[in-house]
C-alpha atoms as a PDB file:
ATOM      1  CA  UNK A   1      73.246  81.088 131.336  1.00  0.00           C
ATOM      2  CA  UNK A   2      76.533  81.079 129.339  1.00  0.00           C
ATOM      3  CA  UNK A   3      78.384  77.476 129.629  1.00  0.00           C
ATOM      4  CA  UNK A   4      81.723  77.576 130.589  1.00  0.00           C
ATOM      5  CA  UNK A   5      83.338  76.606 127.461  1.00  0.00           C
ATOM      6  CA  UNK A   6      82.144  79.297 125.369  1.00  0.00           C
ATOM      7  CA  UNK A   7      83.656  81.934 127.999  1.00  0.00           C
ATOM      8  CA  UNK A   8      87.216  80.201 127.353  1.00  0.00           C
ATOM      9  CA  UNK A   9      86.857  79.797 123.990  1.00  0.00           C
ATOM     10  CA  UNK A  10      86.455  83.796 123.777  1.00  0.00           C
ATOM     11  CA  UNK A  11      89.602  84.327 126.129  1.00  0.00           C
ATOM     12  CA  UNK A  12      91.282  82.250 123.430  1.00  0.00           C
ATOM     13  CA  UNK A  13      89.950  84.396 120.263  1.00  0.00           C
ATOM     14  CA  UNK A  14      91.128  87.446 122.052  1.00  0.00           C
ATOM     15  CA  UNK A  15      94.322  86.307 122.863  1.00  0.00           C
ATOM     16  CA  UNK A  16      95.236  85.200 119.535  1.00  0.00           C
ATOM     17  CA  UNK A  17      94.120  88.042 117.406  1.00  0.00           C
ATOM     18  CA  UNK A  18      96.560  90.319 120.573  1.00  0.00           C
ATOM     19  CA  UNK A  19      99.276  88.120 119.478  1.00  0.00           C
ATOM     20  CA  UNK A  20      98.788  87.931 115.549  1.00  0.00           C
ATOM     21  CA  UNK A  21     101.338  90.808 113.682  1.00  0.00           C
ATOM     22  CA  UNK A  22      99.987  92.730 110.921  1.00  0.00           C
ATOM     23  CA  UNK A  23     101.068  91.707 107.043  1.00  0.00           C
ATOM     24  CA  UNK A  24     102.587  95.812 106.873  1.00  0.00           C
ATOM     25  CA  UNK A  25     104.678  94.868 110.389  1.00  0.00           C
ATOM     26  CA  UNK A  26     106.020  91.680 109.108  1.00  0.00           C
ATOM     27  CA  UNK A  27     107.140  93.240 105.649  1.00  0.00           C
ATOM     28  CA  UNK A  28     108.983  95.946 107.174  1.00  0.00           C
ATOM     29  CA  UNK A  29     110.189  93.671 109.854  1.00  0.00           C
ATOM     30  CA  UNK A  30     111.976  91.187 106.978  1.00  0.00           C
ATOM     31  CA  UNK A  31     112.630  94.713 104.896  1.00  0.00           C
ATOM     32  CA  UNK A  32     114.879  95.587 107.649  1.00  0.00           C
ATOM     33  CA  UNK A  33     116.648  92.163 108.408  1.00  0.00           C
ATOM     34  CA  UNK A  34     118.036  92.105 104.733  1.00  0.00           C
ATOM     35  CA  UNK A  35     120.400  95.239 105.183  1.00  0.00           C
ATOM     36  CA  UNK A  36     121.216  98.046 103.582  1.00  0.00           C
ATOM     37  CA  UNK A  37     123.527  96.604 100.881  1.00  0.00           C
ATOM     38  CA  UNK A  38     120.971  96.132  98.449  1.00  0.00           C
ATOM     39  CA  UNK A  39     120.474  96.704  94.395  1.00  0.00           C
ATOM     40  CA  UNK A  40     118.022  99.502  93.907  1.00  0.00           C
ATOM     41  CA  UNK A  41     115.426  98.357  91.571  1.00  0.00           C
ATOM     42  CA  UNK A  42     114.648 101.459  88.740  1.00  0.00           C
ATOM     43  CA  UNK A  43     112.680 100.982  85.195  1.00  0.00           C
ATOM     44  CA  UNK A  44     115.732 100.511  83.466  1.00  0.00           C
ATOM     45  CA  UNK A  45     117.560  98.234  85.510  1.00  0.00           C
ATOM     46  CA  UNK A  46     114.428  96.298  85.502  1.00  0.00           C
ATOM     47  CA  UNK A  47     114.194  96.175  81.674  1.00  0.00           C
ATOM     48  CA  UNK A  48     118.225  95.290  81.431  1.00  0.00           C
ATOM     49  CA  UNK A  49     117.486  92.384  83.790  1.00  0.00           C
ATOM     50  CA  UNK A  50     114.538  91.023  82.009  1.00  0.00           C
ATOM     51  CA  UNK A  51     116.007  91.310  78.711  1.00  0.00           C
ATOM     52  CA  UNK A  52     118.849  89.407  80.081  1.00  0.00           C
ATOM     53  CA  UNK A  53     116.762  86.578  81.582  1.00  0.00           C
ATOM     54  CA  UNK A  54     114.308  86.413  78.244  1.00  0.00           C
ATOM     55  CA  UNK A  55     118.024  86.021  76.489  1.00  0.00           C
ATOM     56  CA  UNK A  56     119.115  83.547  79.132  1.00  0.00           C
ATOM     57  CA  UNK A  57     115.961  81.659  78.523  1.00  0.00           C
ATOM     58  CA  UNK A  58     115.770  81.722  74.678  1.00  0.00           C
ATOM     59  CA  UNK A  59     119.363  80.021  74.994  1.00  0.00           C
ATOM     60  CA  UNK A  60     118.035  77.288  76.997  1.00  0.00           C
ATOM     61  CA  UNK A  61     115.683  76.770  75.093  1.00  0.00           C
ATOM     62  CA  UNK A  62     117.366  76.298  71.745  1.00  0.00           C
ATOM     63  CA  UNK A  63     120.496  74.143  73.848  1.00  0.00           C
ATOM     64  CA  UNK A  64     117.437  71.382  74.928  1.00  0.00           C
ATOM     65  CA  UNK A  65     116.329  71.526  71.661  1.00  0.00           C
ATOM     66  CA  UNK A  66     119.474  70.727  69.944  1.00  0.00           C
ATOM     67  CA  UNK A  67     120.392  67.853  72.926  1.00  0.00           C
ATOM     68  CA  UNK A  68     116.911  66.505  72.138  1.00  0.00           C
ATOM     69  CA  UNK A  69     117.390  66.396  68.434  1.00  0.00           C
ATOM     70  CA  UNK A  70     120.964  65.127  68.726  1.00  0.00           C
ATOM     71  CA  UNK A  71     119.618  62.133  71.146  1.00  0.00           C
ATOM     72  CA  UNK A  72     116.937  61.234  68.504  1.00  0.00           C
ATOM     73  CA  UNK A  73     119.333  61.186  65.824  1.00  0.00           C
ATOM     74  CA  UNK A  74     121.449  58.686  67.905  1.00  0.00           C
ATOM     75  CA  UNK A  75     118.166  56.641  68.667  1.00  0.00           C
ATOM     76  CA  UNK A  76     118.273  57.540  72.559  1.00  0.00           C
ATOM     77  CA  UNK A  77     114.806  58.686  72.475  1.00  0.00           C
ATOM     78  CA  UNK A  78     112.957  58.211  75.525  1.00  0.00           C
ATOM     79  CA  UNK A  79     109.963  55.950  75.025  1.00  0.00           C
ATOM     80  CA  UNK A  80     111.376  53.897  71.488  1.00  0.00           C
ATOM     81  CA  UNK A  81     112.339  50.107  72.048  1.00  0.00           C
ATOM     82  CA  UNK A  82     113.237  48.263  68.779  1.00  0.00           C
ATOM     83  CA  UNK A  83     111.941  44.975  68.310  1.00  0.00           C
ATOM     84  CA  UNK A  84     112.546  42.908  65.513  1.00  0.00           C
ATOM     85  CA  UNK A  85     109.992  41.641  63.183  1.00  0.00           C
END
């Protein structure tokens, strides 16, 4: 004999995988929401727009580096107490 619990517990399993929406579903579903005014992503607009952020990033890169050694030179450095002797 089957206890009543495990009977429910199956009702519950079946409802949930009715109600669950497929990964595809969802995708088009949000695909659709976003409009039609969109940027169409091709090779070379791809490659313009990664150049542009590896550019971007280099830049950053060399600004932190020169606000890190100009805060050093000034003796802000994070980390350095002077004591004296």
């Amino acid at each position: 004999m089957i206890h009543i619990s495990h009977v429910f517990n199956f009702q519950d399993k079946i409802k949930e995988k009715k109600e669950e929406i497929s990964l595809e579903d969802l995708i088009e579903t949000e695909r659709n929401a976003l409009g039609s005014n969109l940027t169409r992503v091709t090779l070379a607009s791809f490659i313009t727009w990664k150049k542009r952020k590896i550019s971007e990033k280099k830049q950053s890169m060399i600004k932190d580096d020169e606000k890190k050694r100009a805060d050093f030179k000034a003796g802000r450095q994070v980390g350095v107490s002077i004591q004296p002797l």
